[in-house]
Protein backbone atom coordinates (compact mmCIF):
# COMPACT_ATOMS: atom_id res chain seq x y z
CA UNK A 1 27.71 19.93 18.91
CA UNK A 2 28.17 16.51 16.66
CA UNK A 3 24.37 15.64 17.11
CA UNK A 4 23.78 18.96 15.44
CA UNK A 5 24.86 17.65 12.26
CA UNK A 6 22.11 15.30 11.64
CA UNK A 7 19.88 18.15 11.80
CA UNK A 8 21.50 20.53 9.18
CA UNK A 9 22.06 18.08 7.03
CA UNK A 10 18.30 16.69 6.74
CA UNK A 11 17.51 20.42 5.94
CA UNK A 12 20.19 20.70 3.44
CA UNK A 13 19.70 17.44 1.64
CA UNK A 14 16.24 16.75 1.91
CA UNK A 15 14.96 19.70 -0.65
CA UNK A 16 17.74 18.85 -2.93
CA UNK A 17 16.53 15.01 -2.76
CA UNK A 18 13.38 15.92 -3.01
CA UNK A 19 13.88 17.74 -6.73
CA UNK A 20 15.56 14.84 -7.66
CA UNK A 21 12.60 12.69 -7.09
CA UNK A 22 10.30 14.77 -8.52
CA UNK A 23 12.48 15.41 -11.87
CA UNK A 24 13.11 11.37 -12.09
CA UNK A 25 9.52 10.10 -11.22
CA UNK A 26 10.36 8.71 -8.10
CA UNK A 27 7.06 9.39 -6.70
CA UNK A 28 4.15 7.89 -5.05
CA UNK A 29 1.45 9.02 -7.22
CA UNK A 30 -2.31 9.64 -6.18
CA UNK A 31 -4.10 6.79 -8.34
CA UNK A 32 -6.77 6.39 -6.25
CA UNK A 33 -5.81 3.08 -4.65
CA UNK A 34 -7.26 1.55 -1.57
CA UNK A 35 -4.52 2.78 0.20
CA UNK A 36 -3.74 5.64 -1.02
CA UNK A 37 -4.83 8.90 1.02
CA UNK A 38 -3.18 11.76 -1.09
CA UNK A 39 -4.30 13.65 -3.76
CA UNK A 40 -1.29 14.94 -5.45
CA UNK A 41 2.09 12.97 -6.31
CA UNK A 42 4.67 13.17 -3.38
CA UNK A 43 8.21 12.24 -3.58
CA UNK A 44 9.80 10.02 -2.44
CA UNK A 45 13.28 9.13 -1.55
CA UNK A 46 12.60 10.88 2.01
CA UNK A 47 14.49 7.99 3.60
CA UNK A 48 17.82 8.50 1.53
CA UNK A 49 17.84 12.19 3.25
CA UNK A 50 17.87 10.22 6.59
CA UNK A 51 20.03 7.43 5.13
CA UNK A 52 22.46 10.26 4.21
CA UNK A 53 22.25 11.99 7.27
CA UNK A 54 22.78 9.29 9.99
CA UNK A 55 25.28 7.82 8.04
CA UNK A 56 27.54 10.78 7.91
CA UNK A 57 27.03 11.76 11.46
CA UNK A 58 28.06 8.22 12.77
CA UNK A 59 31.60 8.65 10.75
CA UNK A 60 32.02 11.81 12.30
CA UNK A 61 30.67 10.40 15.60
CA UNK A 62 33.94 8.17 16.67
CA UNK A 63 32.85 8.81 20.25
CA UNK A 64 31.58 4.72 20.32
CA UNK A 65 33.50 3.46 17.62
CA UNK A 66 36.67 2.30 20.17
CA UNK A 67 34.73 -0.02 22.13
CA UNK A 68 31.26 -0.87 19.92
CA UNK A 69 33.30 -0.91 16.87
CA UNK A 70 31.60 -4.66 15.67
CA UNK A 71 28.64 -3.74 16.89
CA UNK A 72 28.49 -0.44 14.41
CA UNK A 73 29.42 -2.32 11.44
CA UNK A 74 26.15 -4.90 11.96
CA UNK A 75 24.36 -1.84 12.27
CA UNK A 76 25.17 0.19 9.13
CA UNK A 77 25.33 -3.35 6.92
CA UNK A 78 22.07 -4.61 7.97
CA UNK A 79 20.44 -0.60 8.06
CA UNK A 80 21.93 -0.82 4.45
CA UNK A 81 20.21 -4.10 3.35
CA UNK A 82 16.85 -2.89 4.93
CA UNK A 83 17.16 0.62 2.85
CA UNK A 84 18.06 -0.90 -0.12
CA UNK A 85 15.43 -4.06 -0.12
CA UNK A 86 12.64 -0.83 0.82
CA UNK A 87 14.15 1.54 -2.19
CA UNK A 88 13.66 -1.51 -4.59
CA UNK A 89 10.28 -1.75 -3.57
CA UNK A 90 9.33 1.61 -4.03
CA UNK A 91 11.07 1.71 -7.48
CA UNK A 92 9.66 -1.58 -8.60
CA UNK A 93 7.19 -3.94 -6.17
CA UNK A 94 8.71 -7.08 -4.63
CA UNK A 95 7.38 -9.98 -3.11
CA UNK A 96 6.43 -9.94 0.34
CA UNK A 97 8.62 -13.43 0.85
CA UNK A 98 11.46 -11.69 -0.74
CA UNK A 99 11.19 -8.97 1.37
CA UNK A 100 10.80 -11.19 4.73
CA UNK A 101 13.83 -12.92 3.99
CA UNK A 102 16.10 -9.80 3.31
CA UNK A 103 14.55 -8.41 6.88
CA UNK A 104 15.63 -11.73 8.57
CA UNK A 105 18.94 -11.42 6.70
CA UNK A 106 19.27 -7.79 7.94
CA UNK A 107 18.36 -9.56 12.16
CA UNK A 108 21.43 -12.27 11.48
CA UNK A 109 23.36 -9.30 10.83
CA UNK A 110 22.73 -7.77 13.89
CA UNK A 111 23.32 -11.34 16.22
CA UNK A 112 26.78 -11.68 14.18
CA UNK A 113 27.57 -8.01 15.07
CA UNK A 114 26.99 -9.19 19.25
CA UNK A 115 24.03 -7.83 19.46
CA UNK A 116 20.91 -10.04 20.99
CA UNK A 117 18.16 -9.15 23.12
CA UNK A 118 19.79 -10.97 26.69
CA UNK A 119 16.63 -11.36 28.36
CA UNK A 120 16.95 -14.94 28.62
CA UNK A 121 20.63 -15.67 27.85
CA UNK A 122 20.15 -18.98 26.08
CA UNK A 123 20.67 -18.93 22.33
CA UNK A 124 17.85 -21.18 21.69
CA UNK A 125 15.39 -17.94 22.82
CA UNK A 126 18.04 -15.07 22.05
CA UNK A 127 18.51 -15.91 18.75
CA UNK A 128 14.90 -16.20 17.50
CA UNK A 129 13.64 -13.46 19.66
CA UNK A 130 16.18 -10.81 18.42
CA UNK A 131 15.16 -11.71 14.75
CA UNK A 132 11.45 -10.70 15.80
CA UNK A 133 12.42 -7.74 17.32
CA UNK A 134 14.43 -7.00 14.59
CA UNK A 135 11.57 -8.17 11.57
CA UNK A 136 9.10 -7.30 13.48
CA UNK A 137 10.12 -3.49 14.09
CA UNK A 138 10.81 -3.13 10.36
CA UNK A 139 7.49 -4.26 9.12
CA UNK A 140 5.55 -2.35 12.34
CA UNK A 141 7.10 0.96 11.46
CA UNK A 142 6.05 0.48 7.87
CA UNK A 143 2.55 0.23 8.56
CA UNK A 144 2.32 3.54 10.37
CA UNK A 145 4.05 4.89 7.10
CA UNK A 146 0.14 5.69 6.08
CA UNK A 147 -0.40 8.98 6.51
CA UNK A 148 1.57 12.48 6.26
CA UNK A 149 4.58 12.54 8.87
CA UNK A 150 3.25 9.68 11.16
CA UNK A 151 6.38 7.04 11.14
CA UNK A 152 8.68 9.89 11.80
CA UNK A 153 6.70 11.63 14.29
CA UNK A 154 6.41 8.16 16.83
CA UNK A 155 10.17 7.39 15.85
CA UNK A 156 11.10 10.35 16.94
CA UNK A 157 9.44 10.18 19.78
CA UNK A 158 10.57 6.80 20.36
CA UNK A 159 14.06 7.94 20.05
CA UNK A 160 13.72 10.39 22.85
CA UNK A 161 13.03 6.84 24.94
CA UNK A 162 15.74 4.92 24.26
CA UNK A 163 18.01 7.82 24.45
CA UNK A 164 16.86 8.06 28.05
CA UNK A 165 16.82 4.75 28.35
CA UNK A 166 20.83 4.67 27.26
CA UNK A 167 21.48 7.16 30.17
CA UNK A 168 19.85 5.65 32.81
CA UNK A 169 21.84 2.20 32.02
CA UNK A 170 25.00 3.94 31.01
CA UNK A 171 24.64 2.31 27.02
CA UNK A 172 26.68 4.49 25.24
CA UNK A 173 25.73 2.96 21.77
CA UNK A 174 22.09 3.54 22.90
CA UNK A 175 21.93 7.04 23.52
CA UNK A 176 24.03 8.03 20.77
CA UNK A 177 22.68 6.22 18.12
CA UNK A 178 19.02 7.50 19.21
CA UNK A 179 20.00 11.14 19.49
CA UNK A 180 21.59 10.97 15.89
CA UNK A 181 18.26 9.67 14.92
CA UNK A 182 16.33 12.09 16.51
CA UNK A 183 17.98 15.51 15.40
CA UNK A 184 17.95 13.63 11.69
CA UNK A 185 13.46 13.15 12.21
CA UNK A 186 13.89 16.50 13.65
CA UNK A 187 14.75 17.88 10.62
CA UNK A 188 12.98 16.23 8.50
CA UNK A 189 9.28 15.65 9.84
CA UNK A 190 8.58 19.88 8.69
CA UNK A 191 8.70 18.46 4.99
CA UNK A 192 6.85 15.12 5.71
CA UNK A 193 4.49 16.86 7.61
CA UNK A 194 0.90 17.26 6.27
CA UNK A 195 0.89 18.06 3.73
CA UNK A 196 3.39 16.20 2.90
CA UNK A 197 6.41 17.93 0.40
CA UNK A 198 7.80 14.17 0.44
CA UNK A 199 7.51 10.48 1.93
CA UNK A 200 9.99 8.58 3.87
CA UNK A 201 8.84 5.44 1.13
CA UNK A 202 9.48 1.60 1.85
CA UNK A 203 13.34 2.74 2.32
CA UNK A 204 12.97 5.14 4.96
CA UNK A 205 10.26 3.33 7.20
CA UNK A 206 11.95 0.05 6.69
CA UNK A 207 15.40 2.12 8.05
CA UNK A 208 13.69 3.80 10.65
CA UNK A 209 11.96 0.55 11.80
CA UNK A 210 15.32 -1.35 11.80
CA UNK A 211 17.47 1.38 13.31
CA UNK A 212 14.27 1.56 16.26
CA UNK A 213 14.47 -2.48 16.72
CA UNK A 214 18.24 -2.54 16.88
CA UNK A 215 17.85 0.10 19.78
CA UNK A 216 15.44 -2.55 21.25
CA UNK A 217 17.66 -5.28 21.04
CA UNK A 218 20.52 -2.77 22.83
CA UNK A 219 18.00 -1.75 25.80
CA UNK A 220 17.67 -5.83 26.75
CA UNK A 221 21.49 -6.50 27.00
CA UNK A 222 20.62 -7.12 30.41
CA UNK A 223 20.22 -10.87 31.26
CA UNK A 224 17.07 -11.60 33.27
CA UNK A 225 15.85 -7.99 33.60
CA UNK A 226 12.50 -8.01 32.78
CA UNK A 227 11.56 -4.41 32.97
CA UNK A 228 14.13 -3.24 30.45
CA UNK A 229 12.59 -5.97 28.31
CA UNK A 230 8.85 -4.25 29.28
CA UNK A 231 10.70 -0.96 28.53
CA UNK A 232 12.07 -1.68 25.15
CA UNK A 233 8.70 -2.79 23.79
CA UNK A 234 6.74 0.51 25.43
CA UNK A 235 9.08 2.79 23.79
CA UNK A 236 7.92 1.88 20.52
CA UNK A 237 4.26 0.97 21.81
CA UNK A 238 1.93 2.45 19.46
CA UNK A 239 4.07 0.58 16.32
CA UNK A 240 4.54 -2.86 18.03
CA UNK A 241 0.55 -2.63 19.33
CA UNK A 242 -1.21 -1.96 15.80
CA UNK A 243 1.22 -4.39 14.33
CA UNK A 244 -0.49 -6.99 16.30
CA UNK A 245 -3.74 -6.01 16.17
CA UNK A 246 -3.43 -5.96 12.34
CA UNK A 247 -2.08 -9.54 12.62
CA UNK A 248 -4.99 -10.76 14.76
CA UNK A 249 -7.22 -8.69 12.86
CA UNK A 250 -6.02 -10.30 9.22
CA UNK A 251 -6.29 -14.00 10.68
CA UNK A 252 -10.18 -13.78 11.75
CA UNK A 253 -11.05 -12.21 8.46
CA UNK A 254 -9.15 -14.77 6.65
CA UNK A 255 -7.30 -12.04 5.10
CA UNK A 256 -3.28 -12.24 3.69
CA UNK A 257 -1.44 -11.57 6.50
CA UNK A 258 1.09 -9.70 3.89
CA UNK A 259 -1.48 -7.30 1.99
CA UNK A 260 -2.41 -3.89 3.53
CA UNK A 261 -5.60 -2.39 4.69
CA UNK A 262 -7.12 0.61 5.88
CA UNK A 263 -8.41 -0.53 9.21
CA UNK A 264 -5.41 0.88 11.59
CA UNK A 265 -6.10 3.13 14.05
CA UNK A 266 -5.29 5.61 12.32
CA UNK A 267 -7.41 5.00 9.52
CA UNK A 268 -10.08 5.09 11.93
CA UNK A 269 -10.14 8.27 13.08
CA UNK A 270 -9.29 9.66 9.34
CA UNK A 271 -12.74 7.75 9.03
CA UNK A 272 -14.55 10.00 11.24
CA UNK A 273 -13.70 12.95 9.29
CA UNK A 274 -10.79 13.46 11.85
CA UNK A 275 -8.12 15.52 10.11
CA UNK A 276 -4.99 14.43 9.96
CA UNK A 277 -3.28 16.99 12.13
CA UNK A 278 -5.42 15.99 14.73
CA UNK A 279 -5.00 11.97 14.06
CA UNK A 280 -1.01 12.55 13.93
CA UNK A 281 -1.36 14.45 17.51
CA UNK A 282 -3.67 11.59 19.19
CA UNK A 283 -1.18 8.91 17.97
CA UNK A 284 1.93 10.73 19.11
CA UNK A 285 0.48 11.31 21.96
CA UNK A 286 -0.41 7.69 22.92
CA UNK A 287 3.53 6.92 22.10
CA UNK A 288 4.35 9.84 24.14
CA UNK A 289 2.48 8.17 27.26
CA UNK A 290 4.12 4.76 26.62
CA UNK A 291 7.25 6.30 26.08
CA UNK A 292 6.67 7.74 29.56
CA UNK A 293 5.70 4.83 30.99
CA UNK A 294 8.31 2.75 29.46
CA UNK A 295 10.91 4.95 31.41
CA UNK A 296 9.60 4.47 34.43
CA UNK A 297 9.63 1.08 34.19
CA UNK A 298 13.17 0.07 32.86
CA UNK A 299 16.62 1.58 32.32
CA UNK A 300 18.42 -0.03 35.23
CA UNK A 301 21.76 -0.83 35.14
């Protein structure tokens, strides 16, 4: 009954959040920019509805709190930092460095919490590899924030992975933290939907993306198991994948690796006249296969 909360919440808050935004002029307005798809102006503030509704149903959730109590203060402090470093940025643009840092700040957060990816149990490797899990999953996640309901379509289906994930290894923290997740995107992906009533913004995907890379760092707890490490990085395929191929992408054309572009997958198929219904089902789908794969590959005790 608890991960029911999430869920009436997001449809309580998130139309009441969403007048807000529109009355104040927190919105993403259509001013024809190269990266800009809509027409109309959206609001935003989508991620506080999450922010509000995970955070409530974790202080009602004491289920983990008696044993993983360390390890749920990281998480809120750093999921705060993330959320409030993205709501800046929506209100007024930051610099990309300033940004990078506060995302690394957010990963040290995490390692003093306990948290590490254990893969290879030698700080030298832990340590840097949780902060790119960690930085990494933030920025990925934002980059699929490009079109109506994408980022919390694949996180929610990424959520359903880990939560399995946390069963089939017995992680408590795992299961419940993705499950609160998931009944909060459950609820809210019918208003972010296309067309979009209102965006998760730099705040929300930022959240989402460190929420989804602290559930990565959870599913590699255990030391030299390299198919929960395989695992962790399926579940969240389609996010981790373009990241790269953006990356690569960027480098040959000699292009900022910080400033967006239109070249995603996604983009692509909105390129051949695809609509975006049909783009959002091809993408979750992929995830859905990796997510599927990912499964039955890892999640051994």
């Amino acid at each position: 009954m608890i991960y029911i909360l999430p869920f009436i919440m997001i449809l309580i808050f998130t139309p009441i959040i969403r007048k807000f935004a529109l009355k104040k002029g927190f919105t993403d307005n259509a001013d024809g920019g190269p990266l800009k798809i809509h027409k109309e102006p959206v609001a935003l503030l989508g991620g506080l509805a999450i922010l509000v509704a995970v955070g409530v149903s974790l202080f009602v959730n004491r289920m983990p709190y008696t044993v993983c109590r360390n390890e749920i203060m990281g998480i809120v402090v750093g999921g705060l930092m993330v959320f409030g470093v993205g709501l800046w940025d929506d209100i007024r643009e930051i610099g990309p460095v300033f940004r990078l840092w506060a995302h690394i700040l957010a990963g040290i957060v995490i390692l003093l919490a306990g948290l590490k990816v254990n893969f290879i149990p030698i700080a030298v490797v832990a340590v840097p590899l949780t902060l790119f899990y960690i930085v990494g999953a933030i920025n990925a996640f934002n980059i699929t924030d490009g079109m109506d309901g994408l980022c919390a379509g694949i996180s929610l289906i990424s959520c359903v992975g880990y939560f399995f994930l946390g069963l089939k290894s017995g992680n408590a923290l795992l299961y419940s933290f993705s499950a609160i997740i998931f009944m909060a995107l459950l609820g809210f992906l019918p208003y972010n939907f296309h067309p979009a009533k209102i965006f998760l913004g730099d705040a929300g995907s930022g959240f989402l993306g460190f929420m989804l890379g602290t559930m990565a760092v959870m599913a590699t707890s255990k030391p030299y198991n390299i198919a929960n490490f395989i695992a962790a990085i399926l579940v969240i395929g389609v996010p981790v994948f373009d990241m790269a191929f953006a990356i690569l992408r960027r480098l040959i054309r000699r292009k900022p690796l910080f400033i967006g572009d239109r070249d995603h997958l996604y983009d692509l198929l909105l390129k051949k006249r695809w609509s975006q219904p049909k783009v959002w089902g091809v993408m979750c789908g992929i995830q859905g296969i990796l997510v599927i794969i990912g499964l039955a590959v890892g999640g051994g005790r």
